[in-house]
Protein backbone atom coordinates (compact mmCIF):
# COMPACT_ATOMS: atom_id res chain seq x y z
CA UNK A 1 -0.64 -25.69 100.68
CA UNK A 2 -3.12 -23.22 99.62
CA UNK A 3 -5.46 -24.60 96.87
CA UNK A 4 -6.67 -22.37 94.10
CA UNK A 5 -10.59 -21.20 93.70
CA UNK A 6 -10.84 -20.75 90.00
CA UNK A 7 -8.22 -22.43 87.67
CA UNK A 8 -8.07 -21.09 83.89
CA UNK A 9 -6.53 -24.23 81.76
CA UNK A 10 -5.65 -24.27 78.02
CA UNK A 11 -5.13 -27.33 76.99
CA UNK A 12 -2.10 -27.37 74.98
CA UNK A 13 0.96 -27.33 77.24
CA UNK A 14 4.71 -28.49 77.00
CA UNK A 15 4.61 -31.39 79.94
CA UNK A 16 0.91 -32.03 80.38
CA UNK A 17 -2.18 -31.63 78.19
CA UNK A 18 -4.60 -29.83 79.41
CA UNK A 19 -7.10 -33.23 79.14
CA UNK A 20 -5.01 -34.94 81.20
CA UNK A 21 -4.44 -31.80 83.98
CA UNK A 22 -8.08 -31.38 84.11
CA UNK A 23 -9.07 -35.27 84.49
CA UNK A 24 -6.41 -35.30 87.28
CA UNK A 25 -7.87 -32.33 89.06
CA UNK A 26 -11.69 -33.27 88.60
CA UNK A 27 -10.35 -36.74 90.67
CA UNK A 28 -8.49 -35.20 93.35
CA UNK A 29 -10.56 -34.74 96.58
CA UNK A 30 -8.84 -31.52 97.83
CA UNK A 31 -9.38 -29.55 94.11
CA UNK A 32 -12.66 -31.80 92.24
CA UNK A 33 -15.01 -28.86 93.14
CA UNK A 34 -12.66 -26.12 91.99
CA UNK A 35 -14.10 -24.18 88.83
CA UNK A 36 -11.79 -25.00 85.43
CA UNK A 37 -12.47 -22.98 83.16
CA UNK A 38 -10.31 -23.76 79.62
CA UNK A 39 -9.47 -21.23 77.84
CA UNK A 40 -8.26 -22.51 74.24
CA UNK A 41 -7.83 -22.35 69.96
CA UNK A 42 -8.81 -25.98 70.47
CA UNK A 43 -12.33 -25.89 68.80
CA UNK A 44 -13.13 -29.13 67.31
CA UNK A 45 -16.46 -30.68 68.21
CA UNK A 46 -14.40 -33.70 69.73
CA UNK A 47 -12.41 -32.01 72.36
CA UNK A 48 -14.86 -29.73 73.69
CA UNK A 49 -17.17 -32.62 74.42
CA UNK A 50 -14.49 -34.01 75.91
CA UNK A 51 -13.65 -31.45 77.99
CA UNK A 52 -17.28 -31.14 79.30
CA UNK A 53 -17.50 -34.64 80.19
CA UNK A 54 -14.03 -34.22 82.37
CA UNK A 55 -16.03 -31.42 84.47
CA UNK A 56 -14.88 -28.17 82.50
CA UNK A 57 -17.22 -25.42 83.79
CA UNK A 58 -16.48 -23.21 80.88
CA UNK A 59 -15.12 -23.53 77.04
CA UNK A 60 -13.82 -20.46 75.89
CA UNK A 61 -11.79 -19.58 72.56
CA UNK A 62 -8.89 -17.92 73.52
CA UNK A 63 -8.52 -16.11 70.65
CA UNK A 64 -12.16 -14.17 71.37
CA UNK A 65 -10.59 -12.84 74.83
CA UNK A 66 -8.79 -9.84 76.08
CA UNK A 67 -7.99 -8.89 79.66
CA UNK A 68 -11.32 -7.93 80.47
CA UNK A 69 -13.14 -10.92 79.80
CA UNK A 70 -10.87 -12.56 82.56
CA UNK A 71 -11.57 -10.33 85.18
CA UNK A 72 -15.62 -10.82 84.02
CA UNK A 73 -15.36 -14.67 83.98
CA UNK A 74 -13.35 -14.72 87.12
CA UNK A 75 -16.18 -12.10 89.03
CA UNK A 76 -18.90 -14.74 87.80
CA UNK A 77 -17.30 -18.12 89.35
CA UNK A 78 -16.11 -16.32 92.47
């Protein structure tokens, strides 16, 4: 199975938070040193310490983006 080298995560999703899919994939041997970056409206002080304690490389607001940005962020962590 190929394994991804940059993962973009929001972390409101129907099955999963996104707390819970990045804690998972920070553990995991095969995908702990992949890049997350989340990519959210999720801007309370709480969560985003949160999120950098679970390994998040990046916080970004979601909201603040357009397609560009992605290609930018991806050419950085690449």
């Amino acid at each position: 199975m190929a394994i991804p080298i940059l993962i973009f995560l929001d972390l409101i999703m129907p099955s999963k938070d996104g707390f819970e899919t990045l804690k998972e994939l920070k553990e995991n041997e095969r995908t702990k040193n992949i890049p997350v970056i989340v990519v959210t409206a999720v801007e309370d002080a709480e969560n985003i310490a949160k999120v950098r304690k679970l390994g998040a490389e990046k916080i970004i607001n979601k909201n603040d983006l357009d397609k560009t940005d992605f290609i930018e962020l991806a050419k950085k962590y690449l």
